[in-house]
C-alpha atoms as a PDB file:
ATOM      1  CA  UNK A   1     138.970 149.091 114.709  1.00  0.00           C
ATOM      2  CA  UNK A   2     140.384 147.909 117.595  1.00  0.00           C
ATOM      3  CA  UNK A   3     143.335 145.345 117.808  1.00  0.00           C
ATOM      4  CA  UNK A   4     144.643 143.087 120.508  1.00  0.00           C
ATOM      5  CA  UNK A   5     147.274 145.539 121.359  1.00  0.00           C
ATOM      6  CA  UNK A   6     145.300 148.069 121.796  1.00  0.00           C
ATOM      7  CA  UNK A   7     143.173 146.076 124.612  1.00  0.00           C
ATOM      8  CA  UNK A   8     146.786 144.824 125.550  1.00  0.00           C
ATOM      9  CA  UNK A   9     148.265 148.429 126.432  1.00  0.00           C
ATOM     10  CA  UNK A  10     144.903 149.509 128.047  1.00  0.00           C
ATOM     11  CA  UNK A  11     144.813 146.224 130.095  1.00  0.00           C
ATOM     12  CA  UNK A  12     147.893 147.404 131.079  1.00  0.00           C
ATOM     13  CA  UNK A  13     147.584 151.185 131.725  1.00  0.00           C
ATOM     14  CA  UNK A  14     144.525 150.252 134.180  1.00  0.00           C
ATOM     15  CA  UNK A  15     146.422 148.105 135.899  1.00  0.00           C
ATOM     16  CA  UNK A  16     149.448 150.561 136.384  1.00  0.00           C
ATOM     17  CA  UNK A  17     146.938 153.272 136.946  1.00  0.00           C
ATOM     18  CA  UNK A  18     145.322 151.411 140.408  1.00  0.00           C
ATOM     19  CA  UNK A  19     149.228 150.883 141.381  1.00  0.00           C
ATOM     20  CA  UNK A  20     149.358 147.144 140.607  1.00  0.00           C
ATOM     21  CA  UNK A  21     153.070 146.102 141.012  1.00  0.00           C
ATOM     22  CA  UNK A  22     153.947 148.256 143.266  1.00  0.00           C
ATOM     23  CA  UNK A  23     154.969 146.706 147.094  1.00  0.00           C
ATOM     24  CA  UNK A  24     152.665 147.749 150.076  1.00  0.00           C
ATOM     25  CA  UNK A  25     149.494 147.863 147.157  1.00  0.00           C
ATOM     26  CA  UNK A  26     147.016 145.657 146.194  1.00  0.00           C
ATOM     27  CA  UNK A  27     149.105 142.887 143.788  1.00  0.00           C
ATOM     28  CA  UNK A  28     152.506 143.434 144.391  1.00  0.00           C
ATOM     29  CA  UNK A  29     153.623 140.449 142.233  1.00  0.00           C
ATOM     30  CA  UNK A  30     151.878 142.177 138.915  1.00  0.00           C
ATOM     31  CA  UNK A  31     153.969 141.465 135.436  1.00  0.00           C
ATOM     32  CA  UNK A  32     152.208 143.178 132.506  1.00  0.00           C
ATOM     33  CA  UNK A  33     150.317 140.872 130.550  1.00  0.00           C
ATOM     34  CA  UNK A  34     151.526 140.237 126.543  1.00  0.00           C
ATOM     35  CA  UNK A  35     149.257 139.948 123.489  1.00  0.00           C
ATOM     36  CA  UNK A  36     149.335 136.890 123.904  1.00  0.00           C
ATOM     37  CA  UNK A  37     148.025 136.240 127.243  1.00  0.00           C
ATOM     38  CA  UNK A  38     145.152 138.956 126.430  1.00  0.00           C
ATOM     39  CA  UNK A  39     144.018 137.035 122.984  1.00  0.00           C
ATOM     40  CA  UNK A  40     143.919 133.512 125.368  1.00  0.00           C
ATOM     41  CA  UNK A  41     141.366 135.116 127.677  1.00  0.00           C
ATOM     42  CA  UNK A  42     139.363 136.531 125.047  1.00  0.00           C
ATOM     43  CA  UNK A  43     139.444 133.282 123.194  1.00  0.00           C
ATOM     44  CA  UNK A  44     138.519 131.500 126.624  1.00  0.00           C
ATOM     45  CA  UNK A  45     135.489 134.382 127.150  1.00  0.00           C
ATOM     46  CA  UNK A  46     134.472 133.506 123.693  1.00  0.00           C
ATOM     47  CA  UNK A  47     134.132 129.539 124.405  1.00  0.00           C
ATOM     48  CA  UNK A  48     132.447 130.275 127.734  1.00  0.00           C
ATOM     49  CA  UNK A  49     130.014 132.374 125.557  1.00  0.00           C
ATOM     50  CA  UNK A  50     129.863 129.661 122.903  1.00  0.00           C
ATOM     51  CA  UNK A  51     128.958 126.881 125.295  1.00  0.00           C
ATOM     52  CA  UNK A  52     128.415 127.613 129.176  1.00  0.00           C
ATOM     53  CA  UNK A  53     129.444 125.453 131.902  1.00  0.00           C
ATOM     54  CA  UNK A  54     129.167 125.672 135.285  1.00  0.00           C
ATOM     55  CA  UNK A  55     133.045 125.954 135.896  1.00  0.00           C
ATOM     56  CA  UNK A  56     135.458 126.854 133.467  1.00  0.00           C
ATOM     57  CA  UNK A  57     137.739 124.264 134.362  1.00  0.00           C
ATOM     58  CA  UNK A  58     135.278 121.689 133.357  1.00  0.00           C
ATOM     59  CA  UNK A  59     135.568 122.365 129.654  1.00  0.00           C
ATOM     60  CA  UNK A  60     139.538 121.043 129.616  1.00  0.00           C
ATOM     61  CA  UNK A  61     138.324 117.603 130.191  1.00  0.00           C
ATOM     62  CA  UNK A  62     137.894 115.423 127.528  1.00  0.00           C
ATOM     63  CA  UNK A  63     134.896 114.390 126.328  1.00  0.00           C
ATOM     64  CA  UNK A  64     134.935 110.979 127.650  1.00  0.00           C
ATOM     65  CA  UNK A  65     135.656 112.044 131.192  1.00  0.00           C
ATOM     66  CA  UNK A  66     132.311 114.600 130.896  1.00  0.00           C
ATOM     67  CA  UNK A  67     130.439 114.172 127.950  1.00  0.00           C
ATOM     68  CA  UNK A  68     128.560 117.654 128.652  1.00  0.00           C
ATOM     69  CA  UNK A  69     131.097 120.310 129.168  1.00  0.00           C
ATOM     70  CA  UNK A  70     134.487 118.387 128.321  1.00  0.00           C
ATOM     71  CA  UNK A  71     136.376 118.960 124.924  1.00  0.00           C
ATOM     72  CA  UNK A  72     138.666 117.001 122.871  1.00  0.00           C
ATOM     73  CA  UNK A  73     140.398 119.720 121.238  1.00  0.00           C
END
């Protein structure tokens, strides 16, 4: 079974592994990312899945301001 921290720490290790955070490479200003952060994007590739719009930023609108894409929740 895999957990969240296990996608967490290999997030992570990738990351480390192609020198992110490092000055002079490509994205100097890397942090690690927490379990946290990693269980929002799955959640947000989940909804995308769910119910695709164009742009993601169109389902945070509520659903009187698009009544296609936008969400009340």
């Amino acid at each position: 079974m895999v957990t969240i921290g296990d996608w967490t720490t290999y997030t992570n290790t990738r990351a480390l592994l192609a020198n992110a955070g490092k000055k002079g490479q490509l994205y100097p200003d890397f942090t690690p990312f927490s379990a946290v952060e990693v269980k929002h994007f799955i959640g947000l590739y989940i909804l995308q899945g769910l119910s695709p719009s164009p742009q993601v930023k169109m389902k945070f609108k509520p659903h009187h301001m698009d009544p296609i894409n936008g969400n009340d929740l």
